[in-house]
C-alpha atoms as a PDB file:
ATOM      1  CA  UNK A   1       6.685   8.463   5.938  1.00  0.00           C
ATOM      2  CA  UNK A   2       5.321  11.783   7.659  1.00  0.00           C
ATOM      3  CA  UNK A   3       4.850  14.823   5.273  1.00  0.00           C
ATOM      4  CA  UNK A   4       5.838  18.148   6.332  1.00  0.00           C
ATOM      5  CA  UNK A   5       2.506  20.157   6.888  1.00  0.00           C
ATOM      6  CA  UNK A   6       3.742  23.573   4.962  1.00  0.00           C
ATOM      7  CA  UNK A   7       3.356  25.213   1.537  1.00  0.00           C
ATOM      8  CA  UNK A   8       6.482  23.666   0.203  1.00  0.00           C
ATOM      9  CA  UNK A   9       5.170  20.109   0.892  1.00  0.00           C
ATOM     10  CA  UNK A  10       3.144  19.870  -2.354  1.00  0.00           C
ATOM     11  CA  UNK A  11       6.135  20.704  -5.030  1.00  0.00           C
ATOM     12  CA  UNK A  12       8.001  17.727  -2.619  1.00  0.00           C
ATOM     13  CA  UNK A  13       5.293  15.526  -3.172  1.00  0.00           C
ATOM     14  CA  UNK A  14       4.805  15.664  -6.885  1.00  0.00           C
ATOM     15  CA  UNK A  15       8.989  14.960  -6.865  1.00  0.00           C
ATOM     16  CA  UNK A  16       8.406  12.504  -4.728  1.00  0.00           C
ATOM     17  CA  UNK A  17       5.782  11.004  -7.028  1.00  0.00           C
ATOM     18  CA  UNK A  18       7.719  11.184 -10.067  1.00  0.00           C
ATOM     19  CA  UNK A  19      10.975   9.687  -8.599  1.00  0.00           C
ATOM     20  CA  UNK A  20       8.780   6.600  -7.296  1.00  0.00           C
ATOM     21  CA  UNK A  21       7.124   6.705 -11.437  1.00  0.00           C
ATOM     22  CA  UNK A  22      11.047   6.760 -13.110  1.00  0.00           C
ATOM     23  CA  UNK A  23      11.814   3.516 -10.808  1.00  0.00           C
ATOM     24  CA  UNK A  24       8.808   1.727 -11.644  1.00  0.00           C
ATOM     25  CA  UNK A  25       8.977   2.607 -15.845  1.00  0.00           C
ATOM     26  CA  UNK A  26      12.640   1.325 -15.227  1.00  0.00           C
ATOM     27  CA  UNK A  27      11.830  -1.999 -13.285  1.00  0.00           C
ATOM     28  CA  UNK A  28       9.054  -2.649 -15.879  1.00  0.00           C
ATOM     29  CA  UNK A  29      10.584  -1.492 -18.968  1.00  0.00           C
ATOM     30  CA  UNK A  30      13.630  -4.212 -18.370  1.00  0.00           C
ATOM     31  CA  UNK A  31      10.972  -6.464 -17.323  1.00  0.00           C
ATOM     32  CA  UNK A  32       9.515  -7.211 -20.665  1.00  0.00           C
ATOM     33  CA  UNK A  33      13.242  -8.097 -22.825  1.00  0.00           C
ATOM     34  CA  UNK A  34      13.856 -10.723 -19.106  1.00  0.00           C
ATOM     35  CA  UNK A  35      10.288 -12.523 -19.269  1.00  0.00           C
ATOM     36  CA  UNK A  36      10.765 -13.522 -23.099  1.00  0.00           C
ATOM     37  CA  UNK A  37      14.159 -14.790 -21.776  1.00  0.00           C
ATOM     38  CA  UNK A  38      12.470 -16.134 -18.578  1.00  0.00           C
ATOM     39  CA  UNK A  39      10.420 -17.795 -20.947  1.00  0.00           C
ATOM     40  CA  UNK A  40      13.343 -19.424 -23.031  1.00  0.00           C
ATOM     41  CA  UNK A  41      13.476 -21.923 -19.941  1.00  0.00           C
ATOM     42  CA  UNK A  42      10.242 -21.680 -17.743  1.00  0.00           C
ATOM     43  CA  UNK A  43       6.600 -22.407 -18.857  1.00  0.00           C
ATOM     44  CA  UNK A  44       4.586 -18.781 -18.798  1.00  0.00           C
ATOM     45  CA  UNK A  45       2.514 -19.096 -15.503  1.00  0.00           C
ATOM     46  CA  UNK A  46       4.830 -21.491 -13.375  1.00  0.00           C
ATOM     47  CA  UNK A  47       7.587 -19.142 -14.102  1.00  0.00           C
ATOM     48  CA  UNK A  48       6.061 -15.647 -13.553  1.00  0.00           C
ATOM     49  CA  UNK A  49       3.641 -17.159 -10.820  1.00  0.00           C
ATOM     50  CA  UNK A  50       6.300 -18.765  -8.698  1.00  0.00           C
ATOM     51  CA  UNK A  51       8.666 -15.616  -9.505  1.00  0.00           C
ATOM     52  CA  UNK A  52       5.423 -13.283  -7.971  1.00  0.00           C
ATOM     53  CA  UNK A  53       5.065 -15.290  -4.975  1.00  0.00           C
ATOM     54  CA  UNK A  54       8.729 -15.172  -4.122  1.00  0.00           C
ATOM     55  CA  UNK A  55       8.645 -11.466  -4.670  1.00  0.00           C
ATOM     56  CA  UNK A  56       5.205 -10.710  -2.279  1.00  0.00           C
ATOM     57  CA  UNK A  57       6.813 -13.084   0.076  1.00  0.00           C
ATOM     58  CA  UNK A  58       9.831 -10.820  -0.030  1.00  0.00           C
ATOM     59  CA  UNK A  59       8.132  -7.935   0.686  1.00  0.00           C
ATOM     60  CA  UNK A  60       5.775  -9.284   3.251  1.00  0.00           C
ATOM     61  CA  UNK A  61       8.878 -10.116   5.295  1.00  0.00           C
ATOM     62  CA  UNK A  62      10.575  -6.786   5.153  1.00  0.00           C
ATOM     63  CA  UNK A  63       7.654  -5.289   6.359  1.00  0.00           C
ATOM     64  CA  UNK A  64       7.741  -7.650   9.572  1.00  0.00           C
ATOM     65  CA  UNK A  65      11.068  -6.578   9.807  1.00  0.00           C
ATOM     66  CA  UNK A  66      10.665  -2.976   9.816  1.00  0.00           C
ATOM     67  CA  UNK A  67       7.781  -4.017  12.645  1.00  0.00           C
ATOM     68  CA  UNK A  68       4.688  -3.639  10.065  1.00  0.00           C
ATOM     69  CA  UNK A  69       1.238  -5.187  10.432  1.00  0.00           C
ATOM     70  CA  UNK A  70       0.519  -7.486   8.323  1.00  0.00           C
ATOM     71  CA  UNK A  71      -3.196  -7.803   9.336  1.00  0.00           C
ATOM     72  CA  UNK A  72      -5.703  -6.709   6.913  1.00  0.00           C
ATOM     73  CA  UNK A  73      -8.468  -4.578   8.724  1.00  0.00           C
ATOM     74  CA  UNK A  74     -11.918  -5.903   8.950  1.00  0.00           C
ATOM     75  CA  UNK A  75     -14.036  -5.527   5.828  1.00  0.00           C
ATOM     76  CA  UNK A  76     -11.175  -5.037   3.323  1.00  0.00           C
ATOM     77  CA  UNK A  77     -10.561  -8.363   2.362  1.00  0.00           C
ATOM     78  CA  UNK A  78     -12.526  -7.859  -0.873  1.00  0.00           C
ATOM     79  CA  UNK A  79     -10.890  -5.336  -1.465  1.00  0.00           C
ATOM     80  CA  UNK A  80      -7.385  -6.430  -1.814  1.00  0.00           C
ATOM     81  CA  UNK A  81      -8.803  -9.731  -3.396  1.00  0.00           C
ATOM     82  CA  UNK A  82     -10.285  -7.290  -5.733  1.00  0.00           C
ATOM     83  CA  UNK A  83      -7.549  -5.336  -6.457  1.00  0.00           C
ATOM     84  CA  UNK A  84      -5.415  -8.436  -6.047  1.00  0.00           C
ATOM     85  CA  UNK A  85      -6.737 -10.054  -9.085  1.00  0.00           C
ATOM     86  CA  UNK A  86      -6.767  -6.552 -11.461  1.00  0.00           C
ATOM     87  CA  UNK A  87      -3.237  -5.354 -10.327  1.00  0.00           C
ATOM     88  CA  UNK A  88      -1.522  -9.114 -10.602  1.00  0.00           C
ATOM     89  CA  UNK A  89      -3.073 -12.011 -11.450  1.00  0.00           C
ATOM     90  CA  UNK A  90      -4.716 -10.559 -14.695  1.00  0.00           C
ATOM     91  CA  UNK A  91      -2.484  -8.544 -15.611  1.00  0.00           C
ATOM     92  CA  UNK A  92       0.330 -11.504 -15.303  1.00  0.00           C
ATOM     93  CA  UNK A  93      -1.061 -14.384 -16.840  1.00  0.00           C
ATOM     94  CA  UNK A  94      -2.853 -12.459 -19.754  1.00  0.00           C
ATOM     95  CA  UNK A  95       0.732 -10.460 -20.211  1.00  0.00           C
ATOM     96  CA  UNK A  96       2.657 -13.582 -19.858  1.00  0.00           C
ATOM     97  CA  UNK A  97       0.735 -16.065 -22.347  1.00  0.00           C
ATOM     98  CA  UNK A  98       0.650 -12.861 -24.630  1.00  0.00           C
ATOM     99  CA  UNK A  99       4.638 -12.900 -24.782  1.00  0.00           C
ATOM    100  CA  UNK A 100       4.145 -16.472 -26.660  1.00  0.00           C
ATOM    101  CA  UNK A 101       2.646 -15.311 -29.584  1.00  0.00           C
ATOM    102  CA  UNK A 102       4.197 -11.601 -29.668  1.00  0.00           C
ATOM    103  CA  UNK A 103       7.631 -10.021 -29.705  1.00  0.00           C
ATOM    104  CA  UNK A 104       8.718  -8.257 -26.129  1.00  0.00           C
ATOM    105  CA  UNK A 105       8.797  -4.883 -27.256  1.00  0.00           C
ATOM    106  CA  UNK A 106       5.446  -4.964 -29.913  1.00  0.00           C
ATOM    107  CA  UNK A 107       3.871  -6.925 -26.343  1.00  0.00           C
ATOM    108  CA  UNK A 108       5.169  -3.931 -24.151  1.00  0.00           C
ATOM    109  CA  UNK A 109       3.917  -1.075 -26.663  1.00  0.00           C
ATOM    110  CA  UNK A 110       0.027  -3.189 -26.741  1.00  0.00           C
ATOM    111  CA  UNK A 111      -0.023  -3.227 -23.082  1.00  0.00           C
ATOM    112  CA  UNK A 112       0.577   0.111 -22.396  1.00  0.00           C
ATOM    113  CA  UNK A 113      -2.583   1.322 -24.149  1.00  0.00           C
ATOM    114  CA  UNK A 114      -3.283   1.063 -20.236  1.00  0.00           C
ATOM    115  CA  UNK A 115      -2.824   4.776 -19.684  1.00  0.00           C
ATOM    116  CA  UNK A 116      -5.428   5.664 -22.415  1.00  0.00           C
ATOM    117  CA  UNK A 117      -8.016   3.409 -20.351  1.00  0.00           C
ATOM    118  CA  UNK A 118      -6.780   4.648 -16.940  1.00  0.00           C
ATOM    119  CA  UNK A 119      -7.202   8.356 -17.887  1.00  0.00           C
ATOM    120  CA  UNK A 120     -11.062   7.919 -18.895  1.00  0.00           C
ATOM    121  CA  UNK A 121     -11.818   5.557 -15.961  1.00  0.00           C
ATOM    122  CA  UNK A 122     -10.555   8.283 -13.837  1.00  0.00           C
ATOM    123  CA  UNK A 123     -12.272  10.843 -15.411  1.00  0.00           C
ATOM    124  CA  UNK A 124     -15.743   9.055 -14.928  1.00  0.00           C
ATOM    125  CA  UNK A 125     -15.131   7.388 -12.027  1.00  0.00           C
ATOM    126  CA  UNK A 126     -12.645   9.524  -9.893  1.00  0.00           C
ATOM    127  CA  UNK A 127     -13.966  13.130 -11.282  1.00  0.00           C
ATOM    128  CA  UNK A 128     -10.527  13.472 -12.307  1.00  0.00           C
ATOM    129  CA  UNK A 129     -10.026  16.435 -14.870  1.00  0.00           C
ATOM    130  CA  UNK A 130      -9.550  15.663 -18.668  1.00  0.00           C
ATOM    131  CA  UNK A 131      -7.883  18.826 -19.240  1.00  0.00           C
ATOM    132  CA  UNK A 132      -6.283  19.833 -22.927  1.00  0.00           C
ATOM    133  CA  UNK A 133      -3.055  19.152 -22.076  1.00  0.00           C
ATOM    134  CA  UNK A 134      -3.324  15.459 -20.767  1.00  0.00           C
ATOM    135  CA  UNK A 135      -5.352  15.152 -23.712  1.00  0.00           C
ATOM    136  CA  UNK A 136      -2.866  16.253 -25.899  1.00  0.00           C
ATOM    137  CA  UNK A 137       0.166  14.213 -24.089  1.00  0.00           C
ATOM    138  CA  UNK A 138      -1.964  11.040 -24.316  1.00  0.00           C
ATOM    139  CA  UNK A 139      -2.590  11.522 -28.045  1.00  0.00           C
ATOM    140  CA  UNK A 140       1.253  12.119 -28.471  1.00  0.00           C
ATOM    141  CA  UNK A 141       2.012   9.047 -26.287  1.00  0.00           C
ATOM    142  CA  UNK A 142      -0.669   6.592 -28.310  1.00  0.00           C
ATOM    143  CA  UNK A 143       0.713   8.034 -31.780  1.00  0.00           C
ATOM    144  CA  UNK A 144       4.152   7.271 -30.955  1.00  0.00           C
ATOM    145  CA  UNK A 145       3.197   3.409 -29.751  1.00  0.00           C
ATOM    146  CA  UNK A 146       0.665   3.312 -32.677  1.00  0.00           C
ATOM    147  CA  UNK A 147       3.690   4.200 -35.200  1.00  0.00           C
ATOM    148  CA  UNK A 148       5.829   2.103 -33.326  1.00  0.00           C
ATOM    149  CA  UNK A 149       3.861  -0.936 -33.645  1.00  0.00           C
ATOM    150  CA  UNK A 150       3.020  -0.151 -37.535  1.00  0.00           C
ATOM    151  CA  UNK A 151       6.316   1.816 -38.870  1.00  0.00           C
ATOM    152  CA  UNK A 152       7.726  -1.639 -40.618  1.00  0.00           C
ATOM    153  CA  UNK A 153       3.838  -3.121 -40.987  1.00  0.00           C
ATOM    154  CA  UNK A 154       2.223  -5.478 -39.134  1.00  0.00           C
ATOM    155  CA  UNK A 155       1.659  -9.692 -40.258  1.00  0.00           C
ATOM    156  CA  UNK A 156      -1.888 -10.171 -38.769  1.00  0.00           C
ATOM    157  CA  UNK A 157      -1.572 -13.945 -37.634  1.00  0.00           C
ATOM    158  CA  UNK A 158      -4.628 -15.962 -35.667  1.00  0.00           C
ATOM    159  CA  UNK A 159      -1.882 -15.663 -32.996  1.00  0.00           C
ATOM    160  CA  UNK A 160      -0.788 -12.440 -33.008  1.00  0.00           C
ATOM    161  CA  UNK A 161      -4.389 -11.766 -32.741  1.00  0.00           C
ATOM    162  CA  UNK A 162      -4.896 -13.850 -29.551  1.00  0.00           C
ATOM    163  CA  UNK A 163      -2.106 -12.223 -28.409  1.00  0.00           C
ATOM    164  CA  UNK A 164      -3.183  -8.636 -29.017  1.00  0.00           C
ATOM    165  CA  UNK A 165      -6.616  -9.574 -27.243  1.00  0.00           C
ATOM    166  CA  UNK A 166      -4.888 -10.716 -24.364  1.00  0.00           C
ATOM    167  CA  UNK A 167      -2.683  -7.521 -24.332  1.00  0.00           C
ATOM    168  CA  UNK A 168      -5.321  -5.497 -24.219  1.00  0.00           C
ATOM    169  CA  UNK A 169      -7.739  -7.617 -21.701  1.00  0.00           C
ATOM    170  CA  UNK A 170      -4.447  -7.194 -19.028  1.00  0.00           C
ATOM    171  CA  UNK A 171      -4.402  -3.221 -19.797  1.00  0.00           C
ATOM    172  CA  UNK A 172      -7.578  -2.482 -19.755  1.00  0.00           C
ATOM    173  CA  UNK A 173      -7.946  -4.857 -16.034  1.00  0.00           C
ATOM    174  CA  UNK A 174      -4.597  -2.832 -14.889  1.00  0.00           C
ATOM    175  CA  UNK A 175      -5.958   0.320 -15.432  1.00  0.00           C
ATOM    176  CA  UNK A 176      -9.408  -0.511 -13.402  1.00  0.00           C
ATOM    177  CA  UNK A 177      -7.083  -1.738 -10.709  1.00  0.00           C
ATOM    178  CA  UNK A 178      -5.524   1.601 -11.075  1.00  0.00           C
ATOM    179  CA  UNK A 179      -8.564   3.771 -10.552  1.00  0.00           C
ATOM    180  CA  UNK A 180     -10.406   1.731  -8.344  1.00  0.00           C
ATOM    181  CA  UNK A 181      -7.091   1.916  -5.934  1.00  0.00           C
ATOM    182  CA  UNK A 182      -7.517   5.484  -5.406  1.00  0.00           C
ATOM    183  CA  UNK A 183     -11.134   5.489  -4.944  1.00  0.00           C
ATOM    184  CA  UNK A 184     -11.346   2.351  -2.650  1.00  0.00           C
ATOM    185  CA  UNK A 185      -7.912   2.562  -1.069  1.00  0.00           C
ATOM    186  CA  UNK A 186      -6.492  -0.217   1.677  1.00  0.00           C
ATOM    187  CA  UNK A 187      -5.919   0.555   5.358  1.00  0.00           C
ATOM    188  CA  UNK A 188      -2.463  -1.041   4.995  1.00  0.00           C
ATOM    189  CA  UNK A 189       1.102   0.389   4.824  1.00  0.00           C
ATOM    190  CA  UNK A 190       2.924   0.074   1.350  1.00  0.00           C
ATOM    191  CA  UNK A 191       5.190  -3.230   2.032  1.00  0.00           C
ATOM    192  CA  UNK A 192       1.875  -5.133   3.048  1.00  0.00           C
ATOM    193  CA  UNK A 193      -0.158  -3.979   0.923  1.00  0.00           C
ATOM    194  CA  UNK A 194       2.524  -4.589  -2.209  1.00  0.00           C
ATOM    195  CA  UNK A 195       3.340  -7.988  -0.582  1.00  0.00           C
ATOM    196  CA  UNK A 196      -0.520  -9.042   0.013  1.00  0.00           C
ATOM    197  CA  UNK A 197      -1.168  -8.268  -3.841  1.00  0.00           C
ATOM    198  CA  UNK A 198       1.215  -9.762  -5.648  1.00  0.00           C
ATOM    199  CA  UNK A 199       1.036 -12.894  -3.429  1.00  0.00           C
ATOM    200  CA  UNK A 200      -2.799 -13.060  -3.871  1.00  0.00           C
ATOM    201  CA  UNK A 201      -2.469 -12.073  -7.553  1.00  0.00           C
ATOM    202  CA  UNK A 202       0.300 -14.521  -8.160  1.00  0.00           C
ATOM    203  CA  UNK A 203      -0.495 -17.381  -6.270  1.00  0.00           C
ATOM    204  CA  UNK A 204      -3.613 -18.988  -8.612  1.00  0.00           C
ATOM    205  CA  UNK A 205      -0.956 -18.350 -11.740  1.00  0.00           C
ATOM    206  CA  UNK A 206       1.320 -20.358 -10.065  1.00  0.00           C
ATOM    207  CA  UNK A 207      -1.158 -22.914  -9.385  1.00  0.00           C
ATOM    208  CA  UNK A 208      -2.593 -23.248 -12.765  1.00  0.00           C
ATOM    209  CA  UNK A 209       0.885 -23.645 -14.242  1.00  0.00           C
ATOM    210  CA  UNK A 210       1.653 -26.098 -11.499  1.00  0.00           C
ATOM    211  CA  UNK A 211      -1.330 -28.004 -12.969  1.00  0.00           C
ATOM    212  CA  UNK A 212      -1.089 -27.209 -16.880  1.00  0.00           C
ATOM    213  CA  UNK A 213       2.498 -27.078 -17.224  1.00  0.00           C
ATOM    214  CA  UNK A 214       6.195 -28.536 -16.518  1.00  0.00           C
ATOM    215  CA  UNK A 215       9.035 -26.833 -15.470  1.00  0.00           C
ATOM    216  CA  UNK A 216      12.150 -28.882 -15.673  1.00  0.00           C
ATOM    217  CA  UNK A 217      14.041 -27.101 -13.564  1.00  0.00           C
ATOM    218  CA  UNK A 218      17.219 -29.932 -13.537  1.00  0.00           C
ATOM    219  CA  UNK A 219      17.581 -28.521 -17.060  1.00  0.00           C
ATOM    220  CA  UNK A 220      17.952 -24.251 -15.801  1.00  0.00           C
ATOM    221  CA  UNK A 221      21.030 -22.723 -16.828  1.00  0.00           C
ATOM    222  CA  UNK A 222      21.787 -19.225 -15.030  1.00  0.00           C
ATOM    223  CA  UNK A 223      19.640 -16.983 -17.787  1.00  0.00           C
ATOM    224  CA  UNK A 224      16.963 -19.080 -16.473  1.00  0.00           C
ATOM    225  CA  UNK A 225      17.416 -18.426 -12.704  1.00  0.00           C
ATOM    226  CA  UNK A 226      18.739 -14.875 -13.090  1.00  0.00           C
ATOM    227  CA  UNK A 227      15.895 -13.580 -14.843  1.00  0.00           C
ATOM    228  CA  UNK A 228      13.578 -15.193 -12.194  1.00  0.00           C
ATOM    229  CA  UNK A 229      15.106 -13.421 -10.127  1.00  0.00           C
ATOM    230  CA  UNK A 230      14.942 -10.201 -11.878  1.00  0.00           C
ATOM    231  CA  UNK A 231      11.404 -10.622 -12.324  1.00  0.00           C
ATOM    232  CA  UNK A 232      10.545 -11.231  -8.484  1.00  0.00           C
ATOM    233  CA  UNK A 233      12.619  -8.818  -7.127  1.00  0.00           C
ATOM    234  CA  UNK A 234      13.138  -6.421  -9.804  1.00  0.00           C
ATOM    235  CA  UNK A 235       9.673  -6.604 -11.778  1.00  0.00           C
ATOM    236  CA  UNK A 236       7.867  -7.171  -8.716  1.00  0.00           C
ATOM    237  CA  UNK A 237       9.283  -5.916  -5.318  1.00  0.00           C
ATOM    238  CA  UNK A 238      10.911  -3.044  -6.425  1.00  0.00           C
ATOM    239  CA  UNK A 239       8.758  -1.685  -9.583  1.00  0.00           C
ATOM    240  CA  UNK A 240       5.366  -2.729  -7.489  1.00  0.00           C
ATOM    241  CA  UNK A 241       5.933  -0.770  -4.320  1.00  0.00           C
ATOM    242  CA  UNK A 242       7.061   2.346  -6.150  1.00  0.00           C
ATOM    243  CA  UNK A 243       4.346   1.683  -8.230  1.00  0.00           C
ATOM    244  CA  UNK A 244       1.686   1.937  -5.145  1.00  0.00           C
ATOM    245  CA  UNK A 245       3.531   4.506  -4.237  1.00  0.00           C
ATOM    246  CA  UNK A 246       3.592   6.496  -7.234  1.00  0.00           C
ATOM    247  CA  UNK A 247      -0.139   6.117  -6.804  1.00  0.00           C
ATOM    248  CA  UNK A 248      -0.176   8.133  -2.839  1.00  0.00           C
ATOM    249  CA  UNK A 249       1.494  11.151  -4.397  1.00  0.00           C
ATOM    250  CA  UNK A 250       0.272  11.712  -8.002  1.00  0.00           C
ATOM    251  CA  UNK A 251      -3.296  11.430 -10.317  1.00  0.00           C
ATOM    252  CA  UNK A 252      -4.201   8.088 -11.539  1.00  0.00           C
ATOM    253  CA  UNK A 253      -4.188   9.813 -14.612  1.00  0.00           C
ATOM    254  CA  UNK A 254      -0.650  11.122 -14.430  1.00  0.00           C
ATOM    255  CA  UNK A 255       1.305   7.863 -13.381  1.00  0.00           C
ATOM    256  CA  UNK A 256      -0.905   6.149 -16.190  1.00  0.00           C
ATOM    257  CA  UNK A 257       0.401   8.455 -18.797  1.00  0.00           C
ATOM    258  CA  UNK A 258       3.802   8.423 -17.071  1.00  0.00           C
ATOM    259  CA  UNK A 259       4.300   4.712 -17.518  1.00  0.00           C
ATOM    260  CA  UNK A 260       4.168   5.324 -21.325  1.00  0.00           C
ATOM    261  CA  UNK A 261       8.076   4.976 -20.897  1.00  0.00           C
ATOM    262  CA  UNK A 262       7.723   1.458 -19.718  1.00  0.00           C
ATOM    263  CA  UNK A 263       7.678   0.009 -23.618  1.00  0.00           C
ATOM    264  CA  UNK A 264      10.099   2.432 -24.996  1.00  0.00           C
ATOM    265  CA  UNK A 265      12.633   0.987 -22.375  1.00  0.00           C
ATOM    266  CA  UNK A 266      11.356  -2.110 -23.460  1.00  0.00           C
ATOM    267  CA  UNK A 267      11.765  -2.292 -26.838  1.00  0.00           C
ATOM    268  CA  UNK A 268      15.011  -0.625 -26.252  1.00  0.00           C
ATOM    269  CA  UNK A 269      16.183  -3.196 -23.986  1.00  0.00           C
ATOM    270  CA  UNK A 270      14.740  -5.791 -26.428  1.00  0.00           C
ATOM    271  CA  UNK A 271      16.504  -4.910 -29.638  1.00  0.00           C
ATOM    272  CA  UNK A 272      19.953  -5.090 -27.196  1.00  0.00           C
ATOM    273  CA  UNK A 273      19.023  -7.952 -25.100  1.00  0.00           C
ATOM    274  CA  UNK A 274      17.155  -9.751 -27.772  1.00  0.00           C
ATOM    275  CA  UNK A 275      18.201  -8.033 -31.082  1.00  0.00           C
ATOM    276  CA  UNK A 276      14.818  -6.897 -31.557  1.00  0.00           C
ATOM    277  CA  UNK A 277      13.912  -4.347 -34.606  1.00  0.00           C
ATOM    278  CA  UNK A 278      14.824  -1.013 -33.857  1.00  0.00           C
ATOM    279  CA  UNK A 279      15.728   1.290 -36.838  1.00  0.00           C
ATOM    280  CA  UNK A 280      15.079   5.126 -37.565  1.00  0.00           C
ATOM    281  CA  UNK A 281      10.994   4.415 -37.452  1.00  0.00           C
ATOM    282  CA  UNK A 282      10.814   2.892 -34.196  1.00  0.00           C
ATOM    283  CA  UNK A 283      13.313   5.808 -32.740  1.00  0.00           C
ATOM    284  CA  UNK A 284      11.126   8.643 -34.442  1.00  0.00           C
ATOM    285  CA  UNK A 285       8.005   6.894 -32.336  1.00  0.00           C
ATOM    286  CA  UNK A 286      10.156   6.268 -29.087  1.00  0.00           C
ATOM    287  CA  UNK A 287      10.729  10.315 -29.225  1.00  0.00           C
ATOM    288  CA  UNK A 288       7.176  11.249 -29.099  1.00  0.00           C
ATOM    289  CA  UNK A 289       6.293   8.364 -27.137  1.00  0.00           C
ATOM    290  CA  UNK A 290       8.751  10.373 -24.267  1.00  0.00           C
ATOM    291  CA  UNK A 291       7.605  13.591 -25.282  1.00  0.00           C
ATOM    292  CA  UNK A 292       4.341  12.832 -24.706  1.00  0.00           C
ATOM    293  CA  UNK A 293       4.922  11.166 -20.827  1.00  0.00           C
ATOM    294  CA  UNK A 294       7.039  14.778 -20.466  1.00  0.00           C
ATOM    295  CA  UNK A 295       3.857  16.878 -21.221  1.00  0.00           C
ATOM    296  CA  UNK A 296       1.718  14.881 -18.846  1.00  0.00           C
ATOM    297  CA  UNK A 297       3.813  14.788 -16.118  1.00  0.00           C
ATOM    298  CA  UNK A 298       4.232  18.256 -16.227  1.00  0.00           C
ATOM    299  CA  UNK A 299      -0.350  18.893 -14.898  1.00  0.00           C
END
């Protein structure tokens, strides 16, 4: 996608950016309320491995169509591996083994601490200004997931505590994946380097589960095969490559932040999907949860 060289291009770009941001909050948001289904009827890693691969492979083929390299230049194979392994595989198998032990939406308001550890990582590693106001928005944002996971109190369990560590492992790997993206970026176009990813990322979670775990899949009703394909298509295709290229046209700081809609659409969609709590506390912390994304996205 050319760029027009000209004074308007930059206002174009940050609309761009932001479009590319809604879709991915969106395809992620859902995501969380259709795993803990997914997970109703596949094990954790077989199902959101085998759903990743599916999705890369996807994407890996509409980029041959559209007449796309898929050759990764020389010397950036540790790279994507790299970036393979913080962007997917971590952040899928710690986030899927997480949704065991927690609800959808507390899972999807842990894991998006990720914004808070994206914005300092870019500040020390990308030079990336702190200024006042992302400050500010990020407070808001963190407050309103804070209250939302405390508002009706918390039950501390030796599992809910394995799966808060796990939460926060996958967010805090995301968010170097983030940063290190923009400072090491790949020499490929956004299908391939989507596909090559999320195939690299999922394809050891897939294999693990193939070896830990058993899928019955004689015994999959359509919940089970609809929200694998939600996942692979949705949660990965679609939300990944707007993701990456969310990433081209805005700060690593400002998509971070900007994600912090992905749990408030996912607790939403859990308490309808799943009939998940969601009373006057949780919709006081959803509002400054979205007023806080609004003052980040805004510089």
């Amino acid at each position: 996608m050319s760029i027009p060289n000209s004074t308007d291009s930059r206002p174009r770009i940050a609309s761009l950016g932001l479009l590319f941001l809604v879709v991915t909050s969106i395809g992620w948001g859902f995501n969380w309320p259709m795993t803990k289904l997914l997970l109703t009827e596949w094990p954790p890693l077989t199902g959101r491995g085998g759903a990743g691969v599916i999705g890369g492979a996807v994407l890996l083929g509409l980029a041959l169509l559209r007449g796309e390299s898929l050759r990764v230049p020389e010397g950036q194979w540790g790279r994507l591996i790299g970036l393979s392994m913080l962007n997917v595989f971590g952040w899928m198998a710690l986030m899927s083994l997480a949704l065991l032990w927690l609800p959808a939406g507390e899972a999807a308001v842990i894991a998006y601490t990720m914004p808070i550890w994206a914005a300092v990582l870019a500040w020390r590693i990308l030079g990336e200004t702190l200024s006042l106001r992302r400050i500010i928005a990020m407070l808001m944002a963190f407050s309103g997931i804070a209250a939302l996971m405390l508002g009706d109190g918390v039950h501390i369990t030796p599992q809910k505590l394995l799966g808060l560590a796990m939460a926060i492992t996958g967010a805090f790997g995301f968010a170097g994946g983030t940063v290190l993206g923009k400072k090491y970026p790949l020499r490929l176009t956004l299908l391939a380097s989507a596909g090559w990813q999320i195939v690299l990322g999922s394809l050891p979670v897939l294999l693990i589960g193939l070896v830990f775990e058993t899928a019955h899949l004689q015994a999959l009703t359509y919940v089970g095969w609809g929200t694998f394909a939600y996942v692979g298509l949705i949660g990965f295709c679609l939300a990944y490559v707007c993701w990456f290229a969310a990433l081209t046209q805005l700060p690593a700081s400002v998509a971070a932040i900007g994600t912090m809609a992905v749990p408030v659409i996912g607790v939403v969609g859990a308490a309808v999907m799943l009939h998940e709590p969601l009373g006057l506390v949780q919709i006081a912390a959803l509002s400054f949860t979205l007023a806080g994304v609004a003052l980040a996205t805004k510089g």
